[in-house]
Each structure stands twice: as structure tokens, then as C-alpha cells.
N, C-alpha and C. Protein backbone atom coordinates (compact mmCIF):
# COMPACT_ATOMS: atom_id res chain seq x y z
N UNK A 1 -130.40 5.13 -304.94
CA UNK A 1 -129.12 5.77 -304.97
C UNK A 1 -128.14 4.87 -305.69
N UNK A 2 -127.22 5.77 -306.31
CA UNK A 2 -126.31 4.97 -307.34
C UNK A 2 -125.31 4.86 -306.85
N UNK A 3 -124.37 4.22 -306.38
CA UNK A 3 -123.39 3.36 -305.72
C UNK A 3 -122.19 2.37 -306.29
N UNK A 4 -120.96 2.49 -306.07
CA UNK A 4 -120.01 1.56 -306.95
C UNK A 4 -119.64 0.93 -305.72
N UNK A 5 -119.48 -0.07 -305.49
CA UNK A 5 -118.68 -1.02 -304.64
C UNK A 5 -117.72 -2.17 -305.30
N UNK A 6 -116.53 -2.98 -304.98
CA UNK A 6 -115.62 -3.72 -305.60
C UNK A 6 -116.06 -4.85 -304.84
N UNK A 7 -116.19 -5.67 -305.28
CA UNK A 7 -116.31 -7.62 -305.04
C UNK A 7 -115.99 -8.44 -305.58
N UNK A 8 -115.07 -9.62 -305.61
CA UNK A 8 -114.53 -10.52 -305.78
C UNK A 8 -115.27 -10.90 -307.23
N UNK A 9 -114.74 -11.18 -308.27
CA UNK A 9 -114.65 -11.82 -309.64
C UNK A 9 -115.89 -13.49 -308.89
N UNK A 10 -115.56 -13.92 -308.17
CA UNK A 10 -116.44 -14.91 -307.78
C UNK A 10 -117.70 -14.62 -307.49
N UNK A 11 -117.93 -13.83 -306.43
CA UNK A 11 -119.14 -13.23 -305.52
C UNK A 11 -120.08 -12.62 -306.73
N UNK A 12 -119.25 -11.91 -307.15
CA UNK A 12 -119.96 -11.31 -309.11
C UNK A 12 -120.83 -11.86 -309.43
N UNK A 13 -120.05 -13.40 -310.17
CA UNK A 13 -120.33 -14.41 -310.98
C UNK A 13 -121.49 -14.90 -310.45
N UNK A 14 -121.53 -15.35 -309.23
CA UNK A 14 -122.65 -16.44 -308.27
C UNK A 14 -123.92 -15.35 -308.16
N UNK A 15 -123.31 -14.31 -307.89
CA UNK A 15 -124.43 -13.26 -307.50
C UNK A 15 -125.64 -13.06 -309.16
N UNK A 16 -124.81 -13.21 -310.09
CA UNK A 16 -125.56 -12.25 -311.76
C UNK A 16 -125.79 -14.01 -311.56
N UNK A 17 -125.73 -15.01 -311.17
CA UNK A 17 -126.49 -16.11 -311.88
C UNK A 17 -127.62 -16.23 -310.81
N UNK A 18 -127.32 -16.24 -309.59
CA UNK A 18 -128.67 -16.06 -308.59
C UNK A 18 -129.28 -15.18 -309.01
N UNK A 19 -129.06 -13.87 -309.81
CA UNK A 19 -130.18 -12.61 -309.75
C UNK A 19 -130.51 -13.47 -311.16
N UNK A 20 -130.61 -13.87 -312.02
CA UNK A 20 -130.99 -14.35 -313.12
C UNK A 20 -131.70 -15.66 -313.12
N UNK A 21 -131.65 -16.25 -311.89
CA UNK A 21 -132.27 -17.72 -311.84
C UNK A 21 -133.50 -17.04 -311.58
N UNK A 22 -133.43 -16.08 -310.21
CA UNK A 22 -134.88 -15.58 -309.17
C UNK A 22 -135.71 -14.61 -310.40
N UNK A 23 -134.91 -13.95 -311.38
CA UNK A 23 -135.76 -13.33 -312.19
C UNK A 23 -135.90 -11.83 -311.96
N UNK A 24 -134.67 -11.91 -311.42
CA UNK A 24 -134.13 -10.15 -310.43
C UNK A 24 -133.06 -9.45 -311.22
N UNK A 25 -132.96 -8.36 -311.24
CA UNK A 25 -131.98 -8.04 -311.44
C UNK A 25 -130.79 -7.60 -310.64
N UNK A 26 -129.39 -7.59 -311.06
CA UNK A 26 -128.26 -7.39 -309.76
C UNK A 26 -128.81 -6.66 -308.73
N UNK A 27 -129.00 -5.06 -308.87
CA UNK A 27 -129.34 -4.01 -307.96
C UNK A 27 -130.64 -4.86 -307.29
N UNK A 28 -131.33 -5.47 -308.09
CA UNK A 28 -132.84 -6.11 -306.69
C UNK A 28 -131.84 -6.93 -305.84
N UNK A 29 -131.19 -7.62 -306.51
CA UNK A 29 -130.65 -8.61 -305.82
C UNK A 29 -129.51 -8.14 -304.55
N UNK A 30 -128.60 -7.30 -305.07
CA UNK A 30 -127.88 -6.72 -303.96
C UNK A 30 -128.48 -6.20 -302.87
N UNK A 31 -129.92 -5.33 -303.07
CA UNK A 31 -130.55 -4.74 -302.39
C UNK A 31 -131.37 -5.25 -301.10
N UNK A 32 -131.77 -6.57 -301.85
CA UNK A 32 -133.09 -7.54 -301.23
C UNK A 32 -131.38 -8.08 -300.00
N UNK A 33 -130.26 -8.38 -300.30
CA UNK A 33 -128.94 -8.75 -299.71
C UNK A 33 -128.65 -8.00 -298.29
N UNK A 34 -128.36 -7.01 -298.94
CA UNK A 34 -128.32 -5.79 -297.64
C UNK A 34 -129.01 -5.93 -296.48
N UNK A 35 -130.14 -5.34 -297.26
CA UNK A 35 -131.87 -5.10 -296.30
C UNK A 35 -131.32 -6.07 -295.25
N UNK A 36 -131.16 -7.59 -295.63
CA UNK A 36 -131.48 -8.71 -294.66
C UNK A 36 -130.00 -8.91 -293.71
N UNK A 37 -129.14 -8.48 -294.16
CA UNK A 37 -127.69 -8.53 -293.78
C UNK A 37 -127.73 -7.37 -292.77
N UNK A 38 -128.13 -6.09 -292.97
CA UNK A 38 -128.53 -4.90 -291.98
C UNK A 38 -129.50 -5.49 -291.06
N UNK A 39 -130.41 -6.11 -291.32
CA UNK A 39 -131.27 -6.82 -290.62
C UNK A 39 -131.16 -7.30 -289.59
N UNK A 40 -130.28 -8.02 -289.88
CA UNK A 40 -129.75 -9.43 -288.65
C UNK A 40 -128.97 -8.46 -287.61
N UNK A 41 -128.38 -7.64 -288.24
CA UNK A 41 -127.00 -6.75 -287.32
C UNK A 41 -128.24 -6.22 -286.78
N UNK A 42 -129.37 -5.48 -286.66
CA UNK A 42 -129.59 -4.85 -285.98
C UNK A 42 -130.52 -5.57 -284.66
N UNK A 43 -130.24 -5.33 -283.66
CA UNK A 43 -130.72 -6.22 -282.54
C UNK A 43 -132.23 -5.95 -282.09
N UNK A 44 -132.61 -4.87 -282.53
CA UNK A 44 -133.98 -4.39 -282.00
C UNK A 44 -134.52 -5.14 -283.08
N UNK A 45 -134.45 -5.51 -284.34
CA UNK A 45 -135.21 -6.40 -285.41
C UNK A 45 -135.31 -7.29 -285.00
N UNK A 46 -134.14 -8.04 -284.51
CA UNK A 46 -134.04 -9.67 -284.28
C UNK A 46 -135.15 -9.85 -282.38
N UNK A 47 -135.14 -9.05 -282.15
CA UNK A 47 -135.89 -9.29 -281.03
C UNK A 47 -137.71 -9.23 -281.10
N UNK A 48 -137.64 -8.20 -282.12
CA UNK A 48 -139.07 -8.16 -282.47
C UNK A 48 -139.57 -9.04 -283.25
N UNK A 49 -138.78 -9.53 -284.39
CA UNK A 49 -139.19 -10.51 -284.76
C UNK A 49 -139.44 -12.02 -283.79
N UNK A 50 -138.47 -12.16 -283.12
CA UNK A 50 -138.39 -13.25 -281.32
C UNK A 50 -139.84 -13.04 -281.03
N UNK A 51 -140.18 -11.94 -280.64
CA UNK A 51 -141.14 -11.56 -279.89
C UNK A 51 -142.89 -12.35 -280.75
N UNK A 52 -142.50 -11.58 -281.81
CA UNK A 52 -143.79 -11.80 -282.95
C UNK A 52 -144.19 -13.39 -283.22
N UNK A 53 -142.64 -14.16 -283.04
CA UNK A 53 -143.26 -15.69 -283.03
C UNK A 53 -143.94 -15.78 -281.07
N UNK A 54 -143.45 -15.44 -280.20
CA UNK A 54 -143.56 -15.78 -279.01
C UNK A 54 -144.85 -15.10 -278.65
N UNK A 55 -145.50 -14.51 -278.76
CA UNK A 55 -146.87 -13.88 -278.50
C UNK A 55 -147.53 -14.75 -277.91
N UNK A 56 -147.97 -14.44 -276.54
CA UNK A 56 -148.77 -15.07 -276.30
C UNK A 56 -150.05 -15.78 -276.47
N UNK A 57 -150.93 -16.95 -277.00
CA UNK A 57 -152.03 -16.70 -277.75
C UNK A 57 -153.01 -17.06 -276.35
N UNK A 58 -153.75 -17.28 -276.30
CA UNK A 58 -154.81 -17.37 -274.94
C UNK A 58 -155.31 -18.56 -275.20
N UNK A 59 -155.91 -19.03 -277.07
CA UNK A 59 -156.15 -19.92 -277.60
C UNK A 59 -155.19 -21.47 -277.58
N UNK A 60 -154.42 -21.40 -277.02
CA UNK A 60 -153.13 -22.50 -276.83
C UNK A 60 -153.81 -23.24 -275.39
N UNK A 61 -153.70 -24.43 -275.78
CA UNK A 61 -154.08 -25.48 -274.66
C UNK A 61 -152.98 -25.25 -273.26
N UNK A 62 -153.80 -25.18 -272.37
CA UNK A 62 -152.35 -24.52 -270.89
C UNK A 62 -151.57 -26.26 -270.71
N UNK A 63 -152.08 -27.57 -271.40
CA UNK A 63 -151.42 -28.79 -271.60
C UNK A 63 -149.88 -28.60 -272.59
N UNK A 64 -150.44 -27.97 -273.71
CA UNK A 64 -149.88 -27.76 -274.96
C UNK A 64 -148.24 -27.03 -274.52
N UNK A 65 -149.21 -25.67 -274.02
CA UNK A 65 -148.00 -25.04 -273.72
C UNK A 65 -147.03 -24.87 -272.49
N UNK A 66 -147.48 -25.94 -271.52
CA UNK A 66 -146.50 -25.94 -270.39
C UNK A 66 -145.86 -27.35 -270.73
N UNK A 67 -146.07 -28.09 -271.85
CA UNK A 67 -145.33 -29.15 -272.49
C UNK A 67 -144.22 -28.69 -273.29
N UNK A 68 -144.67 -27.21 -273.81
CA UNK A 68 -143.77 -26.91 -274.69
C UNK A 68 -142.61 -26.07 -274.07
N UNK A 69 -142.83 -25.44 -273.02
CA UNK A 69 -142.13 -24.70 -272.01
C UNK A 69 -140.88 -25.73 -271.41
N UNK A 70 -141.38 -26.85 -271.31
CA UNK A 70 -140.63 -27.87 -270.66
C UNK A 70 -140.20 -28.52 -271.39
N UNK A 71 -140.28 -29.14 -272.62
CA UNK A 71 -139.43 -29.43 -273.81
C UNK A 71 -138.78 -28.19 -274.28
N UNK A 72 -138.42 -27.06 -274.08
CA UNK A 72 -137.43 -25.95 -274.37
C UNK A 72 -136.58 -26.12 -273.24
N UNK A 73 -136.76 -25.97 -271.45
CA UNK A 73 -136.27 -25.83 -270.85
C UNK A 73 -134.79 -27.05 -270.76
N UNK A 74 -135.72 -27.89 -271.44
CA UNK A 74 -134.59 -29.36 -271.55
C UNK A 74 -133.54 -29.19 -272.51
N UNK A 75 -134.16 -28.60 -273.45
CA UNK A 75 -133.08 -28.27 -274.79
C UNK A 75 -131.82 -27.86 -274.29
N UNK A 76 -130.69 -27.53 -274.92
CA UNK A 76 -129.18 -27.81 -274.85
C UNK A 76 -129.50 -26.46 -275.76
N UNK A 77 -129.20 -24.88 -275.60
CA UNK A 77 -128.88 -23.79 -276.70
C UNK A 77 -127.56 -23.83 -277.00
């Protein structure tokens, strides 16, 4: 979909030299922007992704991971 939006003479500039370093063009580049910016806002993503590192594996040493349970619990969030 074709779309006009207004952005800062700066944001422009930085943006057409990042899409030109990566080898993208603006629209990839705005696009690939969004996606990840919608991303974060949405809370059911950010949890599933949480989840997908936290999986339980069975294969994890029960040493390993009640070390690691307890070096989190100490942590300062």
C-alpha cells in the first residue's frame, strides 16, 4: 500500500543513508521499521517471544538450572 507520511529533514537523511548502507531500499527500510516498532507495542508478541527463550528443555542439567534460577532471583530488574 502506497502511503505519504511527513518526517523531519533529519530522520529522512539518516534513514536514505541506513537504507543504502543495508542495500534496502526506503519503503524496505521503513517497512522492516514499523513491523518491529508495532512489534514491541504489541504485548502478546513480546510475551511469546519471553516464552520461546524460556521453554523448558528436559535436556538442561537440574545443577545448571536451579543455579540459574538463583542467579536471576538475586538479580536487581
Amino acid at each position: 500500500m502506497k502511503t505519504a507520511v511527513s518526517i523531519p529533514d533529519d530522520v529522512f537523511e539518516d534513514a536514505d543513508r541506513l537504507a543504502r548502507r543495508l542495500g534496502h531500499s526506503r519503503s524496505q527500510l521503513y517497512s522492516r521499521a514499523l513491523r518491529e516498532f508495532v512489534a514491541r507495542g504489541e504485548p502478546s508478541s513480546v510475551t511469546a517471544a519471553l516464552d520461546a527463550v524460556v521453554v523448558e528443555d528436559p535436556t538442561i542439567d537440574a545443577f545448571v538450572d536451579r543455579a540459574g534460577r538463583r542467579a536471576v532471583a538475586r538479580s536487581d530488574w
